[in-house]
Protein backbone atom coordinates (compact mmCIF):
# COMPACT_ATOMS: atom_id res chain seq x y z
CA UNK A 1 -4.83 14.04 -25.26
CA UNK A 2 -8.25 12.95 -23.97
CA UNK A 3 -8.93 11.94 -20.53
CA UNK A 4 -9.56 8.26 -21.60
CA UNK A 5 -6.45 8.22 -23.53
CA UNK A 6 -4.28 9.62 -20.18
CA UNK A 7 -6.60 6.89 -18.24
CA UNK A 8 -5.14 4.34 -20.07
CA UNK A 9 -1.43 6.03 -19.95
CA UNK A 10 -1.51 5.81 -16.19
CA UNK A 11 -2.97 2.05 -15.89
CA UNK A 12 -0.07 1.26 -18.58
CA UNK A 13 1.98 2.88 -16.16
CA UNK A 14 0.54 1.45 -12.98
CA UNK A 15 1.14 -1.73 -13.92
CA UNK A 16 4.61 -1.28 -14.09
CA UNK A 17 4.56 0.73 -10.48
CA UNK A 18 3.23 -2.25 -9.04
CA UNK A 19 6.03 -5.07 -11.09
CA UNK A 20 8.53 -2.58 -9.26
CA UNK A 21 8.91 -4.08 -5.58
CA UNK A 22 11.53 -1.36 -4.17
CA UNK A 23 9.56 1.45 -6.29
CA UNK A 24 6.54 0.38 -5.59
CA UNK A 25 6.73 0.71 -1.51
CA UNK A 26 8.15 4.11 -1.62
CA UNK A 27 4.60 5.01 -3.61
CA UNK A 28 2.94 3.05 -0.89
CA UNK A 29 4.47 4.93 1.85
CA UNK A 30 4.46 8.36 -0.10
CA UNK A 31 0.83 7.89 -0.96
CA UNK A 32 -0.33 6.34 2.50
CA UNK A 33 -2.03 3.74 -0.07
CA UNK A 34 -2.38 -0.10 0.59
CA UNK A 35 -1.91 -2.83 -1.61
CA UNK A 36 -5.83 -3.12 -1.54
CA UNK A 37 -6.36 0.17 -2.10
CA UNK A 38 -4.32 -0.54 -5.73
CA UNK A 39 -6.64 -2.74 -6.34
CA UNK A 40 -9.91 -0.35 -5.19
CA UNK A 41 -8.64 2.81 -6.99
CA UNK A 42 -7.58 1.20 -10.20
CA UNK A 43 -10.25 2.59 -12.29
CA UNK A 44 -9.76 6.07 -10.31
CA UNK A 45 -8.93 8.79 -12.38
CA UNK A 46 -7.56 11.01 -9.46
CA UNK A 47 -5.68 7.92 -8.65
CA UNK A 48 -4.09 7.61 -11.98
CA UNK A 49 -2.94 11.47 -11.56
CA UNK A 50 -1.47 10.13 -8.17
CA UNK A 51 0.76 7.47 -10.43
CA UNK A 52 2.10 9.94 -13.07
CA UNK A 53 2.66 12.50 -10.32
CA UNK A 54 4.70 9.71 -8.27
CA UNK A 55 6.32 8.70 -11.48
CA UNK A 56 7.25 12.24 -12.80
CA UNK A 57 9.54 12.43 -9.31
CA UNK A 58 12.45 11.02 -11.09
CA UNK A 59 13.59 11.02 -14.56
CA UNK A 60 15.37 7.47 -13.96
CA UNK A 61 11.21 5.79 -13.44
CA UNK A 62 9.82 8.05 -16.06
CA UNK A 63 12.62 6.41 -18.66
CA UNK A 64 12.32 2.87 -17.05
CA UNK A 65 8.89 2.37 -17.06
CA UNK A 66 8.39 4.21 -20.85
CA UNK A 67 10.72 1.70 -21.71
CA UNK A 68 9.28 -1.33 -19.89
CA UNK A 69 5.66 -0.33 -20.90
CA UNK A 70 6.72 0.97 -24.93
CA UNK A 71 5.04 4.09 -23.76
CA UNK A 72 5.89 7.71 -25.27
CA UNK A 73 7.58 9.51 -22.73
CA UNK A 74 6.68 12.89 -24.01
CA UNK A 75 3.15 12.30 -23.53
CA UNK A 76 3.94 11.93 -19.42
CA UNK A 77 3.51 15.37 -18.80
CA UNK A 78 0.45 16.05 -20.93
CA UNK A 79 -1.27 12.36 -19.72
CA UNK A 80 -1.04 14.12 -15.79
CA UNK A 81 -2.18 17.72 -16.94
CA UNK A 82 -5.72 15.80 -18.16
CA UNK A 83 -6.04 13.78 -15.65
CA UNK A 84 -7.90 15.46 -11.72
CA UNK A 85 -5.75 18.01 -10.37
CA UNK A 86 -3.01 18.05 -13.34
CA UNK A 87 -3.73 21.49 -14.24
CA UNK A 88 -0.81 24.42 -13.72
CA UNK A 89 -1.64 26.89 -10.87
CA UNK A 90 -1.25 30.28 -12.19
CA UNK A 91 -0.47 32.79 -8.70
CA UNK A 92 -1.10 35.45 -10.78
């Protein structure tokens, strides 16, 4: 997966964050973003790593909004590990 093809994942997916009132404040409270900021960091690709990581919390959203959006849900995962800050840690 590129990083414009994961770009576009996580708008696909932010737009259903946002359609998802009760979902969509816990992000906003989680993230300490605004409504504005939405708006602002919609072309931000750290912000888009922000949405899949918020997403990836809970199997139930990751389902509902691959569903909602006719998105792949396998491709979750791999869309985050392009995107800013997606990578795995190795400790070792």
């Amino acid at each position: 997966m590129t990083q414009d093809q994961a770009q576009t994942y996580a708008l696909t997916a932010l737009t259903w964050l946002v359609g998802q009132e009760d979902i969509l404040g816990v992000f906003l409270g989680a993230s300490g973003a605004s409504a504005q900021d939405l708006r602002e960091r919609a072309s931000d690709p750290q912000f888009h790593g922000a949405v899949l990581d918020f997403i990836l919390m809970d199997d139930a959203w990751v389902i509902a909004c691959c569903e909602a959006m006719d998105l792949d849900p396998s491709l979750m995962k791999p869309a985050r590990m392009v995107l800013p800050g997606g990578q795995d840690v190795n400790w070792t």
